[in-house]
Protein backbone atom coordinates (compact mmCIF):
# COMPACT_ATOMS: atom_id res chain seq x y z
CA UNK A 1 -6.26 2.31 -44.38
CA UNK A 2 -6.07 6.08 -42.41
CA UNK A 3 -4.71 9.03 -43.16
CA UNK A 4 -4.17 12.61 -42.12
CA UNK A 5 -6.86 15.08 -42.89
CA UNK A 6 -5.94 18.82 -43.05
CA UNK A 7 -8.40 21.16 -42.95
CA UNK A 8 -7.14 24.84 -43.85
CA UNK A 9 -6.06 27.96 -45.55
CA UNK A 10 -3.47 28.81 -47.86
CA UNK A 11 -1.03 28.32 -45.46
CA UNK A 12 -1.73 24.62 -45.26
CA UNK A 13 -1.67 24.13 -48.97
CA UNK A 14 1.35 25.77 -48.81
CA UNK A 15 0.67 28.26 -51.27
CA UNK A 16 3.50 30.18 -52.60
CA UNK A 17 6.75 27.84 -52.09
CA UNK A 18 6.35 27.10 -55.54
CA UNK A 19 7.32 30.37 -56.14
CA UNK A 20 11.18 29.43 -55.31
CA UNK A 21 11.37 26.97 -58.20
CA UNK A 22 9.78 29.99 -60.28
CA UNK A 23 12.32 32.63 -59.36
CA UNK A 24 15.21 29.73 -60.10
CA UNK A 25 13.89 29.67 -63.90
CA UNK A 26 12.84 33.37 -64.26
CA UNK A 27 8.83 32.45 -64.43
CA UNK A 28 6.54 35.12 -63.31
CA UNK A 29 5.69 35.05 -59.14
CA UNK A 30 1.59 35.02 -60.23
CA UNK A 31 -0.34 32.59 -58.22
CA UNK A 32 -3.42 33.16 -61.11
CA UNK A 33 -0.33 30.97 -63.18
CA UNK A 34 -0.17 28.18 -61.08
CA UNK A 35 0.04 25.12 -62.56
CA UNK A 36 -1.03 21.36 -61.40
CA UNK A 37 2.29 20.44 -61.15
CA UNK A 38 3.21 23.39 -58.72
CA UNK A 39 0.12 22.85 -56.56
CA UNK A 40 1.64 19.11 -55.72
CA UNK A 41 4.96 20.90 -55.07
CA UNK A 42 3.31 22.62 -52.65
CA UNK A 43 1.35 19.86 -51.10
CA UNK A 44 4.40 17.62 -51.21
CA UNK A 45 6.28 20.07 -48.78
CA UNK A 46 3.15 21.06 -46.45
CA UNK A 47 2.98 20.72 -42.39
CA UNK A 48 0.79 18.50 -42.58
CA UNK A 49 2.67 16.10 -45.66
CA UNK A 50 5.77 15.94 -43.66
CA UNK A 51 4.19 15.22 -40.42
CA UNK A 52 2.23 12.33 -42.67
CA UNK A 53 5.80 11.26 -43.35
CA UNK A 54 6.64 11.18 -39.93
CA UNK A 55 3.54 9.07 -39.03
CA UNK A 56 3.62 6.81 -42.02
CA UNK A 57 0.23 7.90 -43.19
CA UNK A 58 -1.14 9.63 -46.46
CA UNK A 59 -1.79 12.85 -46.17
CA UNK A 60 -5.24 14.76 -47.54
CA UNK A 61 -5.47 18.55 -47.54
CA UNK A 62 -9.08 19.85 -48.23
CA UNK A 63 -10.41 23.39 -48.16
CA UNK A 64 -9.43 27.28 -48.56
CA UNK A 65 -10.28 30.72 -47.31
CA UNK A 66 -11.58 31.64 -51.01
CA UNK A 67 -13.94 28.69 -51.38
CA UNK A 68 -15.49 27.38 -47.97
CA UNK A 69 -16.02 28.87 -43.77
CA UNK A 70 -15.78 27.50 -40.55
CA UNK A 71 -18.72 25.44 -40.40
CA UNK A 72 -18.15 24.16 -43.59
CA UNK A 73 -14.37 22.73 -42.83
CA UNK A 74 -16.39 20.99 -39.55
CA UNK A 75 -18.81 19.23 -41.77
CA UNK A 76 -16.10 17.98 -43.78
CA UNK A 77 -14.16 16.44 -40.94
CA UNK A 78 -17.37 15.03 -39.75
CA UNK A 79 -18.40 13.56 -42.96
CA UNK A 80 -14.69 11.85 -43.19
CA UNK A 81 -15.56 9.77 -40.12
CA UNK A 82 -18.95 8.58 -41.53
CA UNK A 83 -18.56 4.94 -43.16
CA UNK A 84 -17.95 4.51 -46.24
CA UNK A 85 -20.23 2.18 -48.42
CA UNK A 86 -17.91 0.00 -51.12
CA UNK A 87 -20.14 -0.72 -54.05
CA UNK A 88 -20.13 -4.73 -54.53
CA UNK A 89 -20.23 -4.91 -50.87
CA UNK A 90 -23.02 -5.72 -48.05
CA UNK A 91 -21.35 -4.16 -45.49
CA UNK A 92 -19.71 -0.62 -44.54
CA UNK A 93 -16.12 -1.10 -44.30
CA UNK A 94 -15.27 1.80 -41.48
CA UNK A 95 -11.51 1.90 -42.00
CA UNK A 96 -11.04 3.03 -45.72
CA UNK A 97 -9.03 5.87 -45.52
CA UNK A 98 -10.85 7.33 -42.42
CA UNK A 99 -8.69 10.20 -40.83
CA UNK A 100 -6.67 8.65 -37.61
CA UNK A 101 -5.36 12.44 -37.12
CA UNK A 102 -7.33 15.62 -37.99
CA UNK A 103 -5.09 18.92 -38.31
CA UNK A 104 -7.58 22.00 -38.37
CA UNK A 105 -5.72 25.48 -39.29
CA UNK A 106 -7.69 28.19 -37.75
CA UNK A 107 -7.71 31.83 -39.47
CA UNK A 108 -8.70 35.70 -39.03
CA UNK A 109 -12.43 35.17 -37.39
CA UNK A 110 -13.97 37.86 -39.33
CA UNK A 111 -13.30 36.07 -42.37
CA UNK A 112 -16.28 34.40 -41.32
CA UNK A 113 -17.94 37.81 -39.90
CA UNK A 114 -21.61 37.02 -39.52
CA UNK A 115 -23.82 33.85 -38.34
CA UNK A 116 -26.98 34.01 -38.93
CA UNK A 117 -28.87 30.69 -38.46
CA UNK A 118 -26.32 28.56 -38.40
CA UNK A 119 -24.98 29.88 -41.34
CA UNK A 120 -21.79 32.05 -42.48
CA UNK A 121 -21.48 35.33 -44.48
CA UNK A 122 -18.74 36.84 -45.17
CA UNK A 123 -17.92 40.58 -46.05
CA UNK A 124 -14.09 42.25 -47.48
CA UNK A 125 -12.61 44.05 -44.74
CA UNK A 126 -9.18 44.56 -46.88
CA UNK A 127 -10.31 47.91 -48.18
CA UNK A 128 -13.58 50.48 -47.16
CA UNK A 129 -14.62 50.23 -50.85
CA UNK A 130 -14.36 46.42 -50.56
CA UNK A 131 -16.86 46.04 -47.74
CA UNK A 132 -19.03 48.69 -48.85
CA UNK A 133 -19.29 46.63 -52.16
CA UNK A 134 -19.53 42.88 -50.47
CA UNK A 135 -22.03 44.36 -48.10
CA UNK A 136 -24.18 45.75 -50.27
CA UNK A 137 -24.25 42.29 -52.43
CA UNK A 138 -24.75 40.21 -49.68
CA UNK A 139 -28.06 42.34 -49.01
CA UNK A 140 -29.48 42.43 -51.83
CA UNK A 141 -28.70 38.82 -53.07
CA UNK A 142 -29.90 37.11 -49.35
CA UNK A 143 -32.37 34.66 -49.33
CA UNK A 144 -33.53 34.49 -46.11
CA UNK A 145 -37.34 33.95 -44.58
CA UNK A 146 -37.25 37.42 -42.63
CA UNK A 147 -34.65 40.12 -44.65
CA UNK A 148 -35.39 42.14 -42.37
CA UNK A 149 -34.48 40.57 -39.43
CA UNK A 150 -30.88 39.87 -41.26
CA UNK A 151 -30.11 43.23 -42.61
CA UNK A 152 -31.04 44.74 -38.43
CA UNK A 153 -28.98 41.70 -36.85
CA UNK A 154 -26.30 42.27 -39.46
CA UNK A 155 -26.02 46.06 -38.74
CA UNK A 156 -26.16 44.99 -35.06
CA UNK A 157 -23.06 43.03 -35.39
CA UNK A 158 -21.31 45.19 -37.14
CA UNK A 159 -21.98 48.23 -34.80
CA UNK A 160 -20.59 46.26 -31.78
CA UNK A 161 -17.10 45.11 -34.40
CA UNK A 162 -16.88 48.70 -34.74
CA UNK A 163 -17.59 50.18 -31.09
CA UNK A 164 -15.28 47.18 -29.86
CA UNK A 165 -13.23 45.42 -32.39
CA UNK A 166 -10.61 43.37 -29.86
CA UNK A 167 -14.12 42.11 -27.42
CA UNK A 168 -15.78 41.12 -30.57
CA UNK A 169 -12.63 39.35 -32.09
CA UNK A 170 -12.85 37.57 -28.55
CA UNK A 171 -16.28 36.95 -28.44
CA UNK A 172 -15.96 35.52 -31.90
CA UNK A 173 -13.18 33.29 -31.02
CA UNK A 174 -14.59 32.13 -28.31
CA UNK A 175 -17.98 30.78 -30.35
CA UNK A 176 -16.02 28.90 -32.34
CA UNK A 177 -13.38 27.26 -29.84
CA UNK A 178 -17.22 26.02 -28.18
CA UNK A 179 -17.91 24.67 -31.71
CA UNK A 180 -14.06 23.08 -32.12
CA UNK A 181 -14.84 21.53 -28.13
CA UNK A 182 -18.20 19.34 -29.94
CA UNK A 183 -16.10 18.68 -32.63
CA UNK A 184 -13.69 17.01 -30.58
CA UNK A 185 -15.89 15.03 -28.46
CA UNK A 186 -17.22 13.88 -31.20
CA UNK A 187 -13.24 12.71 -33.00
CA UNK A 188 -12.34 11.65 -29.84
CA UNK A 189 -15.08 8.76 -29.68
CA UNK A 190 -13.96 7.31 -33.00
CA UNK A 191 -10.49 7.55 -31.66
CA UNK A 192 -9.65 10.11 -33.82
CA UNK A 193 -6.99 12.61 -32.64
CA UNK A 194 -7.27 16.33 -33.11
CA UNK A 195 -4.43 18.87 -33.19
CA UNK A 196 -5.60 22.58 -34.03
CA UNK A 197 -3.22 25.93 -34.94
CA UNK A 198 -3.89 29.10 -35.81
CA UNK A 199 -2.71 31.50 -38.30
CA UNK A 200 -4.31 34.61 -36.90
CA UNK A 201 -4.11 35.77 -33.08
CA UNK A 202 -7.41 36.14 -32.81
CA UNK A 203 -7.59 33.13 -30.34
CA UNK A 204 -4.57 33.77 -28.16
CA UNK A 205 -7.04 35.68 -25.50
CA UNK A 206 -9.34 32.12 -25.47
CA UNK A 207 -6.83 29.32 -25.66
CA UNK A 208 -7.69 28.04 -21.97
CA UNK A 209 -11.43 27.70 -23.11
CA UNK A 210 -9.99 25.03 -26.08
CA UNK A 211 -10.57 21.35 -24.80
CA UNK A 212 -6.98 19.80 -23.19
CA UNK A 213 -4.43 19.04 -25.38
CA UNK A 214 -5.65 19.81 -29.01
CA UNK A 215 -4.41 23.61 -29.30
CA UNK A 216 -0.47 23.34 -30.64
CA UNK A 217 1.66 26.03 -29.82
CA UNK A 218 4.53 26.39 -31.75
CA UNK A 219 7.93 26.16 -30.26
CA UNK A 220 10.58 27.47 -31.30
CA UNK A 221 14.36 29.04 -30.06
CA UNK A 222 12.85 28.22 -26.66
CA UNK A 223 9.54 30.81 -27.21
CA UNK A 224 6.37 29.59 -27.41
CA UNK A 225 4.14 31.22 -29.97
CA UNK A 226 0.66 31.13 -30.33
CA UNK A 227 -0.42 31.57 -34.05
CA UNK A 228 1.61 31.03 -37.21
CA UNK A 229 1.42 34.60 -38.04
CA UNK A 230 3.67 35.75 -35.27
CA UNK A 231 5.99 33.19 -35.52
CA UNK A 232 7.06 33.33 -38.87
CA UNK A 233 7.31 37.33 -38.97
CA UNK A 234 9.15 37.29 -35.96
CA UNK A 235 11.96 34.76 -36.84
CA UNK A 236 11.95 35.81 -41.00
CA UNK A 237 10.20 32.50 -42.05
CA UNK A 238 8.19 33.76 -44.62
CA UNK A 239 8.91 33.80 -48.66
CA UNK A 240 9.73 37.61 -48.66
CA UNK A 241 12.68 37.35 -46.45
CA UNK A 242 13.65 34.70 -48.30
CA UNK A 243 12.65 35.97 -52.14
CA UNK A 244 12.72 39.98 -51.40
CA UNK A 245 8.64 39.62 -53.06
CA UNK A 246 5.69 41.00 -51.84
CA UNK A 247 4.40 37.44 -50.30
CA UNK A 248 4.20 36.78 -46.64
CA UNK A 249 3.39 32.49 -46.74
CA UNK A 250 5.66 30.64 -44.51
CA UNK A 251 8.78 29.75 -45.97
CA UNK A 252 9.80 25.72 -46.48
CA UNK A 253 11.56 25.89 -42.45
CA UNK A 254 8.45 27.04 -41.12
CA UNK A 255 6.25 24.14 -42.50
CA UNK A 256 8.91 21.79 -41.37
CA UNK A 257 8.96 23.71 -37.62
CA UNK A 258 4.94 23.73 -37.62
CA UNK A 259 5.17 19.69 -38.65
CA UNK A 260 7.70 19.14 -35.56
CA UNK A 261 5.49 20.77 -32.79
CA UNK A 262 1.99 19.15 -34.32
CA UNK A 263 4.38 15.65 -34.50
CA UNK A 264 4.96 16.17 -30.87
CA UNK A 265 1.88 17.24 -29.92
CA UNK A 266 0.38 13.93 -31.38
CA UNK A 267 3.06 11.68 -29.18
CA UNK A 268 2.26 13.54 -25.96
CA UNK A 269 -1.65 12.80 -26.48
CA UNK A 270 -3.33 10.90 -23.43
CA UNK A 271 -4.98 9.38 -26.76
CA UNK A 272 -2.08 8.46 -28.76
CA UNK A 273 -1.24 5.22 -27.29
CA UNK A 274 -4.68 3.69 -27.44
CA UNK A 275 -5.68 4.80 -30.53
CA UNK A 276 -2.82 5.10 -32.74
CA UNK A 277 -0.89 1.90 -31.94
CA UNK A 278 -3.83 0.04 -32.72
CA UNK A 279 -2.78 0.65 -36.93
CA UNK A 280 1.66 1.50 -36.80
């Protein structure tokens, strides 16, 4: 058995299109409210569950932006290709619900602001007080071998975000599209097919340095658009020009749009053929 695995943000959760079921019964628009019920709405009506409609596969969406970072959404696609042991069993059976498609939904890179040893801390950039507060905790609660070599590479990085903000962004980017590129090699020899999008534009200065074929653009009223952010704002795809409320998700359109491009994007794959018609 295989199966779509999305790896993302809100967005591919889609958070918030519960809310137009809410506003139909007069319940309050409060994500903090949401129930179990509403976050399978939501999952139901995802990119990434319609395009597991279109494929005939089930669909799993795993991480968020609150909860997990970059590197951790790569060990989690990694770790769905390792086989699986069934207990009663002497072998590994390497087909139980391994991921024949991978969908990973890139975001704004300094959510995941500072590596340091392979590792990922984050700091709030919403609001001054914010980062002055989630820097300060991040110092004193470290637990690194040399703090002082963190807190002086740490100011470091964030003296060059603030003399430059747009060639860090880029630099960032570009770190991670290197990381995506091993990733991919690495899907690609279990004949796994990856499809990445981004949210943020953040990587629209870097897309030629993204392996062949697994960046999706979306497509749409014959303009190509390079993050989701841009295309939903631009063509009013989002809840709050649907709802008139304060929430910017994409709308139930844009999912299905998103789904369409990815779907093609997966037929037009020099991989497709040999790897996918193997289980439809």
């Amino acid at each position: 058995m295989y199966k779509i695995l999305a790896v993302g943000t809100s967005f591919t959760h889609g958070l918030a299109l519960h809310f137009y079921k809410r506003k139909q019964v007069g319940l309050p628009l409060d994500f903090n409210t949401i129930t179990n019920d509403e976050l399978y709405f939501n999952y139901k009506h995802s990119y990434s569950s319609i395009l597991g409609k279109k494929l005939e596969l089930p669909n799993q969406i795993v991480s968020s932006s609150g909860s997990s970072n970059f590197f951790e959404g790569l060990d989690i696609i990694k770790k769905s290709i390792e086989p699986i042991y069934l207990k009663g069993d002497d072998k590994f059976d390497h087909n139980f619900f391994k991921p024949k498609v991978v969908i990973l939904q890139l975001t704004n890179v300094t959510r995941d602001f500072f590596i340091y040893e392979n590792k990922i801390y984050k700091l709030d950039f919403e609001t001054y007080d914010g980062f002055v507060k989630s820097k300060k905790e991040l110092i004193d609660n470290i637990d690194v071998v040399d703090k002082n070599d963190f807190i002086t590479k740490l100011e470091l990085e964030l003296e060059v975000f603030t003399l430059n903000e747009e060639t860090w962004r880029k630099n960032q980017s570009a770190y991670f599209i290197s990381k995506i590129n091993i990733l991919h090699k690495i899907l690609k020899s279990k004949g796994v097919i990856l499809k990445v999008i981004s949210y943020s534009d953040d990587y629209k200065e870097n897309l030629d340095k993204f392996d062949e074929n697994i960046f999706v653009k979306i497509q749409h009223n014959g303009i190509s658009f390079s993050n989701i952010f841009d295309f939903v704002t631009i063509n009013k795809l989002r809840v709050v020009d649907d709802l008139e409320i304060d929430d910017s998700h994409p709308n139930f359109e844009a999912h299905e749009i998103v789904a369409d491009n990815i779907y093609n994007s997966i037929l037009n794959d020099p991989g497709y053929y040999t790897s996918f018609h193997q289980i439809i």
